[in-house]
Protein backbone atom coordinates (compact mmCIF):
# COMPACT_ATOMS: atom_id res chain seq x y z
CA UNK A 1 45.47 -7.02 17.19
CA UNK A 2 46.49 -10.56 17.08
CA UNK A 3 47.06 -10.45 13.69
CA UNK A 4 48.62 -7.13 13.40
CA UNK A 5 45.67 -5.43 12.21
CA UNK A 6 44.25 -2.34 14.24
CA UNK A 7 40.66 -1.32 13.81
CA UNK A 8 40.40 2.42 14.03
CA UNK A 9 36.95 4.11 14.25
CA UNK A 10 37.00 7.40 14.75
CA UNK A 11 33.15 8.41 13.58
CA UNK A 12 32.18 6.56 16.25
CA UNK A 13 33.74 8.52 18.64
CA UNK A 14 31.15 10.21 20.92
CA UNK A 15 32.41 13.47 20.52
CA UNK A 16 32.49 13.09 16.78
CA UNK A 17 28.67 12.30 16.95
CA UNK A 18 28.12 15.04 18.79
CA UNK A 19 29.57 17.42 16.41
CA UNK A 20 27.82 15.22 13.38
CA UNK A 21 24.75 16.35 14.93
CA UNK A 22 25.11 19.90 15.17
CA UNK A 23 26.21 20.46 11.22
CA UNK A 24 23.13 20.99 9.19
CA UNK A 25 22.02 17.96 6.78
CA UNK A 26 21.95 20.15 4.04
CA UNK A 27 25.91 20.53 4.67
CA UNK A 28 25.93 17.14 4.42
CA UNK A 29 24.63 16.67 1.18
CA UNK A 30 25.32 18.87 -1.47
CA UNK A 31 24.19 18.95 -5.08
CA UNK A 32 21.41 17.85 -7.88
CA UNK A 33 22.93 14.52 -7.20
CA UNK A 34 22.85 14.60 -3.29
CA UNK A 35 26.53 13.93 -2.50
CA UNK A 36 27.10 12.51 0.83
CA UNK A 37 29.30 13.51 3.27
CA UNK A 38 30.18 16.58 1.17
CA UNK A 39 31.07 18.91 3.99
CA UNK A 40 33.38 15.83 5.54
CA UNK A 41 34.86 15.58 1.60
CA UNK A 42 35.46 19.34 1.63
CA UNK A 43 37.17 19.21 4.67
CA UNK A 44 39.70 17.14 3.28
CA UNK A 45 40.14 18.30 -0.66
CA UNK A 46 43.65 19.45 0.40
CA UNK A 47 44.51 16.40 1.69
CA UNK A 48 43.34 13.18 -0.80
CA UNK A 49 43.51 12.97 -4.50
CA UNK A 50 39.88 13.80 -6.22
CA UNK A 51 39.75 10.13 -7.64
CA UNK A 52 39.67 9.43 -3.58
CA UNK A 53 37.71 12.36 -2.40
CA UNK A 54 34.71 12.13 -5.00
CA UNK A 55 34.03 8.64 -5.71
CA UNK A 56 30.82 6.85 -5.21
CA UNK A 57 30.36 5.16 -1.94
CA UNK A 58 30.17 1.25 -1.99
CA UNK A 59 29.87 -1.31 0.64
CA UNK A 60 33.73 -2.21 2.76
CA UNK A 61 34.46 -5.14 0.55
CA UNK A 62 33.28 -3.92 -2.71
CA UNK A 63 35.22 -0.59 -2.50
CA UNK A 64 38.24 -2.67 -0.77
CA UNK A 65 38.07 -4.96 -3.49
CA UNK A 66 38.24 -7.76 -1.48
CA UNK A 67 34.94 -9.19 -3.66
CA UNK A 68 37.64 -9.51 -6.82
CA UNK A 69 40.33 -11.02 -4.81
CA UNK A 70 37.62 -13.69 -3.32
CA UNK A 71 36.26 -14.46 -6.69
CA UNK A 72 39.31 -15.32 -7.98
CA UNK A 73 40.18 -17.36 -4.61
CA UNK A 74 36.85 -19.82 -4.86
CA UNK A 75 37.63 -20.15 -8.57
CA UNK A 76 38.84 -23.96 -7.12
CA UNK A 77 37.43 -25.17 -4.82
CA UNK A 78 34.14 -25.28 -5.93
CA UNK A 79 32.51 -25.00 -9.87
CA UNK A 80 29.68 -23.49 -10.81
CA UNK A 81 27.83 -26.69 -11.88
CA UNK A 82 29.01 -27.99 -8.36
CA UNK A 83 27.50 -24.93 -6.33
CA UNK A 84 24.67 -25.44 -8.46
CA UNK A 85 24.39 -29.07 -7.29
CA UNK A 86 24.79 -27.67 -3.48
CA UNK A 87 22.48 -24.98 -3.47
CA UNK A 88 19.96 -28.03 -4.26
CA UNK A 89 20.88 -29.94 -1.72
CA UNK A 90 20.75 -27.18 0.70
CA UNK A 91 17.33 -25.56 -0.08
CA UNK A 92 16.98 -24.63 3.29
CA UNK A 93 19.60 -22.15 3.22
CA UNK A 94 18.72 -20.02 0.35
CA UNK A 95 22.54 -19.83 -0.90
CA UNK A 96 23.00 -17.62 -3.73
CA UNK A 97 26.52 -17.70 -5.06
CA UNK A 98 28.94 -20.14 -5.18
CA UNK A 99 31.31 -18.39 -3.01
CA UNK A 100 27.83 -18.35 -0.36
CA UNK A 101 27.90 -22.56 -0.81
CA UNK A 102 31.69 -22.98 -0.08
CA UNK A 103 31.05 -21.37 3.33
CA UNK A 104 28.04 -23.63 4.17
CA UNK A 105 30.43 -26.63 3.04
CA UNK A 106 33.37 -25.56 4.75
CA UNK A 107 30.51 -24.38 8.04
CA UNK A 108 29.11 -27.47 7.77
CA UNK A 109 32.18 -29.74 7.57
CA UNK A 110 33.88 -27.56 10.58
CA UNK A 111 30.48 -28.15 12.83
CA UNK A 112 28.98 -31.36 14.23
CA UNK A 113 25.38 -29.47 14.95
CA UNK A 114 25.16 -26.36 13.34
CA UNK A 115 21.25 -26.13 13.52
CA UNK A 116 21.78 -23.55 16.64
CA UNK A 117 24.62 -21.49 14.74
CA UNK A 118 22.41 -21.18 11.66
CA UNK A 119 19.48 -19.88 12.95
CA UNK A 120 21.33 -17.23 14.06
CA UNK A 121 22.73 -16.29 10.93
CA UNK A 122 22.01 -13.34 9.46
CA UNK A 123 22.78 -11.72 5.57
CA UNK A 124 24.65 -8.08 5.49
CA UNK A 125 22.36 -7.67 2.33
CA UNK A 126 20.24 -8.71 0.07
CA UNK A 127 21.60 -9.61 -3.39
CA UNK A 128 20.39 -11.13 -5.87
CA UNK A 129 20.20 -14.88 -6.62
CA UNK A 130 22.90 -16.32 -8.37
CA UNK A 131 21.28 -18.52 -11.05
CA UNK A 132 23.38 -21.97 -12.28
C-alpha cells in the first residue's frame, strides 16, 4: 500500500475455499489434456478474451513477464563471464544465473553478516543451472 500497489486475493478467501471444495475435481479439470481450472475459465468465457481465458498457466513472473523485463535490466551490471567468475567464488551458494549472482553481490554488499540471513534462504524453484 505504500507504494500504491494493492494485493487482492480473493481465492483465498475462506468462503471461496469452501465452495472450491464442494465442486467436483472432475469440474475442475476438463479434457484429454487435463485443463485446469476449467469450470473457473467457463465461468468467465463471457467476460475475458480466449487468448486470456485458455492459455497455459505459468509461474507470476513468467506469465507477468517480469523475467523479460529483468533480463534486459541485469544486462549491465553484471556479464556473463563476470557471473561466471562469481558463481566461483561463491560455491557455497549454488547461484545459477547471472541475474541469481547480482543479488548475492548486491545481498552481500548491503549486509555486514549475512551468514544468519542465508541460511534461511530458500529457492521458489528449482531451475536449471545456468552454465558460463
Amino acid at each position: 500500500m505504500a507504494h500504491s500497489i494493492e494485493g487482492r486475493v480473493p481465492f483465498l478467501d475462506l468462503e471461496m475455499i469452501r465452495l472450491g471444495q464442494l465442486i467436483p475435481a472432475e469440474m475442475k479439470l476438463s479434457g484429454e489434456q487435463g485443463i485446469e481450472k476449467w469450470i473457473l475459465r467457463e465461468a468467465f468465457k463471457d467476460l475475458l478474451p480466449p487468448e486470456i481465458l485458455w492459455r497455459d498457466k505459468e509461474q507470476f513472473d513468467e506469465g507477468s513477464g517480469t523475467v523479460d523485463l529483468l533480463a534486459q535490466t541485469l544486462e549491465g551490471p553484471m556479464s556473463q563471464a563476470e557471473a561466471g567468475d562469481y558463481m566461483q567464488r561463491h560455491p557455497e551458494s549454488a547461484l545459477r544465473s547471472p541475474e541469481e549472482c547480482f543479488y548475492h553481490k548486491l545481498f552481500m554488499e548491503v549486509f555486514e553478516k549475512p551468514a544468519a540471513i542465508l541460511s534461511n534462504v530458500g529457492r521458489w524453484a528449482d531451475r536449471p543451472a545456468w552454465v558460463a
